[in-house]
C-alpha atoms as a PDB file:
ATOM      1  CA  UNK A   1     -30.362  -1.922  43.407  1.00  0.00           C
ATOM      2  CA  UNK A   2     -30.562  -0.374  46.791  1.00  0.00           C
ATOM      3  CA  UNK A   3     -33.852  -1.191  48.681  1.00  0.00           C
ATOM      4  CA  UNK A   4     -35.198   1.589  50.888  1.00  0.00           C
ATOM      5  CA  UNK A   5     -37.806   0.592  53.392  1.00  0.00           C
ATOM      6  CA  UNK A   6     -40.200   3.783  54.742  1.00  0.00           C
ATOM      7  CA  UNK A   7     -41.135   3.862  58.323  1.00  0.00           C
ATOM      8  CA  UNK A   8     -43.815   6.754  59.109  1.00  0.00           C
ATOM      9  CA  UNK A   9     -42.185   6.814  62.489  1.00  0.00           C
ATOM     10  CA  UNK A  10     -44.680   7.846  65.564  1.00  0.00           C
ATOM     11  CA  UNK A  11     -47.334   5.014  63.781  1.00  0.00           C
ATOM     12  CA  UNK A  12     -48.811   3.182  65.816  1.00  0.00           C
ATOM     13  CA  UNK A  13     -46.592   4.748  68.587  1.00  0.00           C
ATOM     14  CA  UNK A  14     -42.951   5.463  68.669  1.00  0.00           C
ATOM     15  CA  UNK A  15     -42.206   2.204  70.724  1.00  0.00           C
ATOM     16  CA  UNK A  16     -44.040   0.096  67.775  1.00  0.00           C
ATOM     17  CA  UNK A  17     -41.767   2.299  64.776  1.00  0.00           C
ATOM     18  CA  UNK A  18     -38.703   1.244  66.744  1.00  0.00           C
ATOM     19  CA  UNK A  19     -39.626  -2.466  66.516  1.00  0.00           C
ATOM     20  CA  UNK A  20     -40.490  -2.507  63.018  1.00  0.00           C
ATOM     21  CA  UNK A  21     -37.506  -0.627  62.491  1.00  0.00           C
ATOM     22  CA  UNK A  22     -35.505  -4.082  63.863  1.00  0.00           C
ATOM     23  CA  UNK A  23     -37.728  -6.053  61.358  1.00  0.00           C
ATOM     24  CA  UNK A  24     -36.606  -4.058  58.483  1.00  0.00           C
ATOM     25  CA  UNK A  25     -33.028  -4.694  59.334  1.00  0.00           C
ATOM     26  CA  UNK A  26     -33.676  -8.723  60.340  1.00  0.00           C
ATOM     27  CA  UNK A  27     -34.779  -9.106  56.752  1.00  0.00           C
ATOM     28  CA  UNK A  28     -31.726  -7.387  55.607  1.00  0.00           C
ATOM     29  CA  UNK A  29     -32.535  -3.594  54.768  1.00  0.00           C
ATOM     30  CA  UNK A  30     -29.662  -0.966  55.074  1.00  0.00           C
ATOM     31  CA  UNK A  31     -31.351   1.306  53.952  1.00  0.00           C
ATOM     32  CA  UNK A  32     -34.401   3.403  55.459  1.00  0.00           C
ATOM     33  CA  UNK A  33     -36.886   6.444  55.183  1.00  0.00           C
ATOM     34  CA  UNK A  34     -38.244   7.297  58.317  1.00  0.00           C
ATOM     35  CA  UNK A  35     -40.710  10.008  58.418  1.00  0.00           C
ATOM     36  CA  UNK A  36     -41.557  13.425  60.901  1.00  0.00           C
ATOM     37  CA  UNK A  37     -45.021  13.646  61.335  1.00  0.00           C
ATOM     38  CA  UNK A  38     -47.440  16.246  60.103  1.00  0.00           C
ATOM     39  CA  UNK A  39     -51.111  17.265  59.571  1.00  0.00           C
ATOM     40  CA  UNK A  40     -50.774  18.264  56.093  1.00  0.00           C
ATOM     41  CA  UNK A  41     -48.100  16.613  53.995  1.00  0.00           C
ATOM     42  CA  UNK A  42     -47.478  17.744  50.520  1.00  0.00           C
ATOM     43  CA  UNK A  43     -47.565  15.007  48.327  1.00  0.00           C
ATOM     44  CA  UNK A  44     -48.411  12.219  50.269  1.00  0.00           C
ATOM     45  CA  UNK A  45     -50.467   9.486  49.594  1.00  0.00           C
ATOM     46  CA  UNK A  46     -54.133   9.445  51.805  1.00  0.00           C
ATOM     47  CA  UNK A  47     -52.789   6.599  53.990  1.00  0.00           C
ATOM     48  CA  UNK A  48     -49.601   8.167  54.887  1.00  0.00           C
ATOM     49  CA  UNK A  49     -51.185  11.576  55.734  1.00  0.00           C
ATOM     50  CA  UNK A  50     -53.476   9.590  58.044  1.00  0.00           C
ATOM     51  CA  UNK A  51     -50.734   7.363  59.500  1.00  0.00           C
ATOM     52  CA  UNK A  52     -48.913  10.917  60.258  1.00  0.00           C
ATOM     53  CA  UNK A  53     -52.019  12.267  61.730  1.00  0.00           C
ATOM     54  CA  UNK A  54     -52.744   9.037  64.285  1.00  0.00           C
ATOM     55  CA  UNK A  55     -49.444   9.682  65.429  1.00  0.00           C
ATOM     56  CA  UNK A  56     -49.503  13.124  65.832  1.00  0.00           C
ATOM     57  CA  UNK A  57     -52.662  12.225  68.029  1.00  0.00           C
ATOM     58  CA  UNK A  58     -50.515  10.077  70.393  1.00  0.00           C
ATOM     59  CA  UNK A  59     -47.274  12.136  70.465  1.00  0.00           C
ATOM     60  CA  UNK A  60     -46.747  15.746  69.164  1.00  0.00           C
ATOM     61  CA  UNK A  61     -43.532  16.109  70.462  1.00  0.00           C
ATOM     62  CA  UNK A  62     -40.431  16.310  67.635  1.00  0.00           C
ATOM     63  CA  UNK A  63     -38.083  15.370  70.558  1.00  0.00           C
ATOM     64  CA  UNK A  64     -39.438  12.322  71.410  1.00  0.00           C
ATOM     65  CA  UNK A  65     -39.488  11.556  68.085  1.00  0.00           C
ATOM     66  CA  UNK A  66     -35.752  12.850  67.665  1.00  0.00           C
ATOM     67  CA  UNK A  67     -34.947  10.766  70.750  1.00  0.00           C
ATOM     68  CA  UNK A  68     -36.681   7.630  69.113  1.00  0.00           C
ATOM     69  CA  UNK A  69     -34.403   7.800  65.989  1.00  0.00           C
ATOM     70  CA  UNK A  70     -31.679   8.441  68.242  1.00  0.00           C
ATOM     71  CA  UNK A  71     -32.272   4.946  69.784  1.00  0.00           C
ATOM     72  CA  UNK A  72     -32.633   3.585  65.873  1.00  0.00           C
ATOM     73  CA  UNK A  73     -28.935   5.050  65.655  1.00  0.00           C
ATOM     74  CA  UNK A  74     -27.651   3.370  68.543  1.00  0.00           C
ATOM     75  CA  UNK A  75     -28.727  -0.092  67.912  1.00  0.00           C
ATOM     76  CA  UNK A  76     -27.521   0.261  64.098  1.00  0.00           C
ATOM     77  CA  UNK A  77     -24.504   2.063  63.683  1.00  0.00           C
ATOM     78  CA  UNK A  78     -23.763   1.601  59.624  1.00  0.00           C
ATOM     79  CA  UNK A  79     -28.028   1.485  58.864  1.00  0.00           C
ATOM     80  CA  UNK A  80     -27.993   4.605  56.683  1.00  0.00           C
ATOM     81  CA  UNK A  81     -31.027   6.953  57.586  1.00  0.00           C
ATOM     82  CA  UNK A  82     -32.751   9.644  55.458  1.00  0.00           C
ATOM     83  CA  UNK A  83     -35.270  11.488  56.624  1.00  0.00           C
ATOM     84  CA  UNK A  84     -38.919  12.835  55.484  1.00  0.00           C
ATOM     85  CA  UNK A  85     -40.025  16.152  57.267  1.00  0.00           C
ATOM     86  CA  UNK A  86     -41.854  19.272  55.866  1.00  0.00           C
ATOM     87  CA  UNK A  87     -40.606  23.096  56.364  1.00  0.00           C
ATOM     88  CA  UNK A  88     -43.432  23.288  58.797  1.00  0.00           C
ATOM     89  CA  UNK A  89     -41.446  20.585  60.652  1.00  0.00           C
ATOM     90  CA  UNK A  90     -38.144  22.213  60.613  1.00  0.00           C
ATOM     91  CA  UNK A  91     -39.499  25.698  61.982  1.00  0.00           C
ATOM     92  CA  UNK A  92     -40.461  23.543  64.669  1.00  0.00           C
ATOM     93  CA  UNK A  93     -37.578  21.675  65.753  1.00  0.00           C
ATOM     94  CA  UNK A  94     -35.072  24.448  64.967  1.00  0.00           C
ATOM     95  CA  UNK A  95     -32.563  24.924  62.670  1.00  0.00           C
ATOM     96  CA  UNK A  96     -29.311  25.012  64.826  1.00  0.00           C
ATOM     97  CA  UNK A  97     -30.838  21.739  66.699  1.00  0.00           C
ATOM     98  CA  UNK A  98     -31.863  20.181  63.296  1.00  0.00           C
ATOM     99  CA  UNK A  99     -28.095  20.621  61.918  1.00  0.00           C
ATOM    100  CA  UNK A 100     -26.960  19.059  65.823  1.00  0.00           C
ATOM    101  CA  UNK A 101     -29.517  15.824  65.305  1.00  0.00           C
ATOM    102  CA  UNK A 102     -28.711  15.401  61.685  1.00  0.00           C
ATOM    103  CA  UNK A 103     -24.756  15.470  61.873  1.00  0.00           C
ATOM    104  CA  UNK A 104     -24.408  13.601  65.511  1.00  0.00           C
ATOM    105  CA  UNK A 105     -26.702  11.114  64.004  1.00  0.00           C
ATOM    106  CA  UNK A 106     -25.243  10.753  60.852  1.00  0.00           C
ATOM    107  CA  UNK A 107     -28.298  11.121  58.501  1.00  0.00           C
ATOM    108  CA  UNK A 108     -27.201  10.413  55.091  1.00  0.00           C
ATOM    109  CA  UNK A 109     -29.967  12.816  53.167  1.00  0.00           C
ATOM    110  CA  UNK A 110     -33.680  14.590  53.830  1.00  0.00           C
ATOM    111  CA  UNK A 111     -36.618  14.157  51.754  1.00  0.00           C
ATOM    112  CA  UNK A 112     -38.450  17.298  52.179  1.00  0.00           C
ATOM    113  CA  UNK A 113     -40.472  17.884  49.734  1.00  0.00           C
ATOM    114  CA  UNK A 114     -41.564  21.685  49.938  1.00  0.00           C
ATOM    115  CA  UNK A 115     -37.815  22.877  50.949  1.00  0.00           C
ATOM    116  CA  UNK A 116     -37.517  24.635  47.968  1.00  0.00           C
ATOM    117  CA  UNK A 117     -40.477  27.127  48.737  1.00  0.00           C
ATOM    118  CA  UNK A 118     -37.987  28.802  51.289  1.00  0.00           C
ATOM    119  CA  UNK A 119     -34.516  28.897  49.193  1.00  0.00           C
ATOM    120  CA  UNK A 120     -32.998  30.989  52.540  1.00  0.00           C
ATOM    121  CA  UNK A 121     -34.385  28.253  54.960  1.00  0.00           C
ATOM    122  CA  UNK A 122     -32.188  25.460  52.231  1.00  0.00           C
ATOM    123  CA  UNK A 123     -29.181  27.853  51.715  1.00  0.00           C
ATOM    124  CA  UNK A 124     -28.551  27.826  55.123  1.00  0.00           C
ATOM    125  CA  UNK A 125     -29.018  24.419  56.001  1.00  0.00           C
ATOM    126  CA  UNK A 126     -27.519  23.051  53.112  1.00  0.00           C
ATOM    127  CA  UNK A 127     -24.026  25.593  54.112  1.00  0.00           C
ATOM    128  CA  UNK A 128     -24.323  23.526  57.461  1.00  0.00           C
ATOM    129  CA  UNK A 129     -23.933  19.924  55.355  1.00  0.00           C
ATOM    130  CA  UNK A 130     -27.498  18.778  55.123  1.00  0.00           C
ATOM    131  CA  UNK A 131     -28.132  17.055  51.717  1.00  0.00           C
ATOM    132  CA  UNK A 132     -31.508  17.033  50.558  1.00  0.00           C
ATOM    133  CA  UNK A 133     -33.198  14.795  47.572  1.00  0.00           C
ATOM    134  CA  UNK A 134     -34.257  16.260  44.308  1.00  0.00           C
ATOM    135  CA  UNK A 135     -37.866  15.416  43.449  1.00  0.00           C
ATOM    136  CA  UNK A 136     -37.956  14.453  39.746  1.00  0.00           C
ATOM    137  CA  UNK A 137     -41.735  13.974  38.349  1.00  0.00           C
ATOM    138  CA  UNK A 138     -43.524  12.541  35.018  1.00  0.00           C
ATOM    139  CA  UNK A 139     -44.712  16.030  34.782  1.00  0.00           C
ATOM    140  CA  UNK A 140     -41.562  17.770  35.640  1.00  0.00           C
ATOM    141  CA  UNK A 141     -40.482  21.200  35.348  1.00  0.00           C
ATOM    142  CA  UNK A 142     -36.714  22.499  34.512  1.00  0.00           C
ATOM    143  CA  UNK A 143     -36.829  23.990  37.587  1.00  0.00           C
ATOM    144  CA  UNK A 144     -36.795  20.261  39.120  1.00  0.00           C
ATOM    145  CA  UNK A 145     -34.114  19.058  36.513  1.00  0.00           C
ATOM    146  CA  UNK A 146     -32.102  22.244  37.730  1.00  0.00           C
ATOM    147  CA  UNK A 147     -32.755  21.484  40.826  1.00  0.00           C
ATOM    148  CA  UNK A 148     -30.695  17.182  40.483  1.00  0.00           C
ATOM    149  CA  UNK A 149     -27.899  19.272  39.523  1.00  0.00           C
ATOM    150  CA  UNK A 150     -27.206  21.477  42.070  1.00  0.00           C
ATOM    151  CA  UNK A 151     -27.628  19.070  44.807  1.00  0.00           C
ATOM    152  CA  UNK A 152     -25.628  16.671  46.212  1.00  0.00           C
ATOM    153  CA  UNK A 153     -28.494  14.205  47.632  1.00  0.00           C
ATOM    154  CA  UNK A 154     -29.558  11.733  45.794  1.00  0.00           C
ATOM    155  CA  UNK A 155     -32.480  12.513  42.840  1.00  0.00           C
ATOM    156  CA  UNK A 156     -36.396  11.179  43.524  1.00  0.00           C
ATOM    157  CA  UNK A 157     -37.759   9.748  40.998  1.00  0.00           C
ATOM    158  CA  UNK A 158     -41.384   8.779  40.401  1.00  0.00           C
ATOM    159  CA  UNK A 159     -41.662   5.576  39.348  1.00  0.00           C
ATOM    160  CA  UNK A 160     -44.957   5.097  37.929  1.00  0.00           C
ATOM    161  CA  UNK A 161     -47.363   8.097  36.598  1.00  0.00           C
ATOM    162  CA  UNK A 162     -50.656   8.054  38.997  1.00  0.00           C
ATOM    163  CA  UNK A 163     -54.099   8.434  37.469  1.00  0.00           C
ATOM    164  CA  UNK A 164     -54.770  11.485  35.271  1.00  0.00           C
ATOM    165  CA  UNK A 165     -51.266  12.787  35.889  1.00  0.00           C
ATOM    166  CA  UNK A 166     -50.020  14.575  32.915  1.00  0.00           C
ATOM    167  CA  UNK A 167     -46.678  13.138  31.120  1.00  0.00           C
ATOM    168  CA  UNK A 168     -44.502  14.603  29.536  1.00  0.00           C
ATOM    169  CA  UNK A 169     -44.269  13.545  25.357  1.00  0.00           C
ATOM    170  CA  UNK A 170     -41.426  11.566  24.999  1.00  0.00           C
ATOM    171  CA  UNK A 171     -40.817  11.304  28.914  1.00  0.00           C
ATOM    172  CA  UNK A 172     -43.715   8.900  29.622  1.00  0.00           C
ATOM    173  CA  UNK A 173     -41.923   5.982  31.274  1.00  0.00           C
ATOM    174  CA  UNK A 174     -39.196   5.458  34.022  1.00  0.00           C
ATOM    175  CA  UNK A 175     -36.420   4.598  31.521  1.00  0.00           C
ATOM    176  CA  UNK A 176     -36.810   7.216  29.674  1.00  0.00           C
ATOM    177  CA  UNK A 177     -36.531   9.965  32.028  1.00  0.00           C
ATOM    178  CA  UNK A 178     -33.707   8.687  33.843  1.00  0.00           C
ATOM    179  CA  UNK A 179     -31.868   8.285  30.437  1.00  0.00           C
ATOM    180  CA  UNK A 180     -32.866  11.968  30.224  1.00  0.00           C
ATOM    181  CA  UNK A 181     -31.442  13.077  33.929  1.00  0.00           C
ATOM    182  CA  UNK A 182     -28.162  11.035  32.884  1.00  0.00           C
ATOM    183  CA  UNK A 183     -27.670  12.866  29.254  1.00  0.00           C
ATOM    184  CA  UNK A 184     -27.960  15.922  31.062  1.00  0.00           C
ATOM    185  CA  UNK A 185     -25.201  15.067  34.031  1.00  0.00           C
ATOM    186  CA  UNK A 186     -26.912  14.146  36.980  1.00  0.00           C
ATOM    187  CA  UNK A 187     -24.352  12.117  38.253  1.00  0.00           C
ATOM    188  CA  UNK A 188     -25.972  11.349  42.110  1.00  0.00           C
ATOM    189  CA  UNK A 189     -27.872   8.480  42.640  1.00  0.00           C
ATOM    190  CA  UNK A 190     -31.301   7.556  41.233  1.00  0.00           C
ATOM    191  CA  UNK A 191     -33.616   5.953  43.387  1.00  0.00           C
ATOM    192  CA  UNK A 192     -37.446   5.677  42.028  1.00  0.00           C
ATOM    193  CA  UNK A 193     -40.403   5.264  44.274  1.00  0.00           C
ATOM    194  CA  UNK A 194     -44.221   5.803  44.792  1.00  0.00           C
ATOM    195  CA  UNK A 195     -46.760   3.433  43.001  1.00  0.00           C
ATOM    196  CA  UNK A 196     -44.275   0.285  43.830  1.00  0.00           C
ATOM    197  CA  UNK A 197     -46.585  -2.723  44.333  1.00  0.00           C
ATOM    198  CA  UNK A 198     -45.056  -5.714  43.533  1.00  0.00           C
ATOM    199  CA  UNK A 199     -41.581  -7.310  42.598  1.00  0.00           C
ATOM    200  CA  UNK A 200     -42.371  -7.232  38.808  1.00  0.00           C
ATOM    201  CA  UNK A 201     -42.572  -3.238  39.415  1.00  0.00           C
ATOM    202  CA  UNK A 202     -39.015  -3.604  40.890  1.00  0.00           C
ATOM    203  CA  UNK A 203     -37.675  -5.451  37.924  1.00  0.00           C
ATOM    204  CA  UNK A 204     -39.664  -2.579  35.850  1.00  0.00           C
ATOM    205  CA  UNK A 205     -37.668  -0.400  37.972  1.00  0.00           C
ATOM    206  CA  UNK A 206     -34.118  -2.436  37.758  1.00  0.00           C
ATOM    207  CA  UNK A 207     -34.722  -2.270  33.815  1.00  0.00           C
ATOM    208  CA  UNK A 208     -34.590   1.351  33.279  1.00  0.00           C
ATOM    209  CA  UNK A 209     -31.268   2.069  35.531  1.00  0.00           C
ATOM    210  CA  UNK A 210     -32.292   3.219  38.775  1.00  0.00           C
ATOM    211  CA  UNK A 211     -29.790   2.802  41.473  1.00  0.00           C
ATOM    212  CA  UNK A 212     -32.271   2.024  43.809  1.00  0.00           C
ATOM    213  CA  UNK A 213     -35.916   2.035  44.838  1.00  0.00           C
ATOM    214  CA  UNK A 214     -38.615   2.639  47.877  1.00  0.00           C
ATOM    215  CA  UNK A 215     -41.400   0.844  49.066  1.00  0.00           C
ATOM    216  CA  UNK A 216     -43.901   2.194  50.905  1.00  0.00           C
ATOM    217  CA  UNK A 217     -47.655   1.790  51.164  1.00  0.00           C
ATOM    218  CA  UNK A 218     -47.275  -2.002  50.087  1.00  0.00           C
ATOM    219  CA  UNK A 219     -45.339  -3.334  53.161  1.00  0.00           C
ATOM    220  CA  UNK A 220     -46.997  -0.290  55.439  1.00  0.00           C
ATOM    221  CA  UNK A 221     -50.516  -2.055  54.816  1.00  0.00           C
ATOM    222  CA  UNK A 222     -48.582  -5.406  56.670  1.00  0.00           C
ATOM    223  CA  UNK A 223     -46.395  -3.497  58.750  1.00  0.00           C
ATOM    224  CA  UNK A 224     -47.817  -5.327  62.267  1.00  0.00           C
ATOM    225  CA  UNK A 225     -48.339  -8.617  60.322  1.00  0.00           C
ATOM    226  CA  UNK A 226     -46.294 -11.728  60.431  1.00  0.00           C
ATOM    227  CA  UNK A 227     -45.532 -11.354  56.869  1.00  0.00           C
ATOM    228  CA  UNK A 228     -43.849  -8.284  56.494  1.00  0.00           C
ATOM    229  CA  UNK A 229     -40.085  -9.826  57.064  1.00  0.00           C
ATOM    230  CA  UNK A 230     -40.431 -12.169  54.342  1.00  0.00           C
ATOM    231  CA  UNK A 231     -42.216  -9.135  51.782  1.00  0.00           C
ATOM    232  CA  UNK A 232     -39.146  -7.046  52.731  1.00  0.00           C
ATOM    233  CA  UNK A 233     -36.715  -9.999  51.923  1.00  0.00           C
ATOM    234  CA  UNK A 234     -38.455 -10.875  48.153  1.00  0.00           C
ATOM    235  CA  UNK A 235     -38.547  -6.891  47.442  1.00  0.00           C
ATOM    236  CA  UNK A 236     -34.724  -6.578  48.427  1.00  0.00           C
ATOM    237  CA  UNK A 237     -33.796  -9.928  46.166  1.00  0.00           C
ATOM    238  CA  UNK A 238     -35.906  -8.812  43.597  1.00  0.00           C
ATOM    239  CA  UNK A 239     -33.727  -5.573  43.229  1.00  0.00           C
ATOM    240  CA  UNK A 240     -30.522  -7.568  43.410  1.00  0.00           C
END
């Protein structure tokens, strides 16, 4: 399975993301996340949305941030990048600049998770080749399942129900809906992530067919310790 390392880029400062960014890789991830900042994300965990927000208190500026990833780019020419940002986000960057960054830059997909509350806003960006994940959920809508088959990033899927979340009958773990999203015809990738602690989740994971899997909080809790190469290293073996 693919592993896909998450950066909340701008924390502690952009200059720190950048370095962590060459740990990531010196382990031997190709694969990353790197978040956009914002005061409210939708959907995030409490430590990301506070991560986003200490950034946000040292740089507000999307093109330094835009500028930092650029720099990611430079030094890593085949690293694929996908990127989290909110609508909010976008209206601030611009939408002709946003398709500029994300094709000079080669950004393989975005993660935004409140795209689809603006289907004008995704028509047109999508028309100007910008691939966007499809959120799937253990509570999840046909309007979500719709949603893996019309586009062409790959499909989100969460990997482990959090507390008091409702499940679907029949749907109520990770193999199952993924055999679901297959009998159906999503034929894109299927990465799983959120709630991934330890390798025995990834093997979890690995058992019920995902393509590939995130890790966030886990190695974002070490992220300026001395131990985070060698966490990255057993999560990416564990998925292989």
């Amino acid at each position: 399975m693919k592993f896909i390392g998450y950066i909340p880029f701008g924390y502690p400062n952009i200059e720190k993301s950048i370095e962590i960014v060459e740990t990531y890789v010196a382990a031997g991830c190709k694969a990353l996340e790197i978040s956009f900042p914002t005061y409210d994300p939708v959907d995030e965990s409490e430590m990301i949305t506070e991560y986003m927000r200490k950034a946000l208190l040292n740089c507000n500026d999307y093109e330094k941030y835009m500028t930092g990833i650029q720099c990611v780019r430079d030094k890593h020419p085949n690293l694929e990048i996908n990127l989290l940002m909110f609508v909010d986000i976008i209206d601030q960057i611009g939408l002709e600049k946003l398709c500029s960054f994300y094709t000079k830059n080669r950004i393989a997909c975005i993660i935004c998770p409140d795209i689809d509350t603006n289907k004008e806003l995704k028509a047109y960006l999508v028309g100007n080749g910008i691939k966007f994940s499809s959120p799937v959920h253990y509570d999840f809508t046909e309007a979500e399942i719709k949603n893996c088959l019309n586009n062409d990033g790959f499909v989100y899927v969460q990997a482990f129900p959090t507390k008091g979340q409702k499940v679907i009958e029949g749907y109520d773990t990770l193999d199952k809906i993924i055999s679901y999203l297959k009998r159906v015809g999503v034929n894109q990738p299927i990465y799983a992530g959120v709630g991934i602690k330890t390798v025995e989740d990834v093997q979890l994971i690995k058992a019920a067919g995902a393509d590939g899997f995130f890790v966030g909080g886990t190695l974002m809790r070490i992220m300026e310790d001395d131990s985070l190469q060698l966490a990255i290293k057993q999560f990416i073996d564990a998925g292989k």
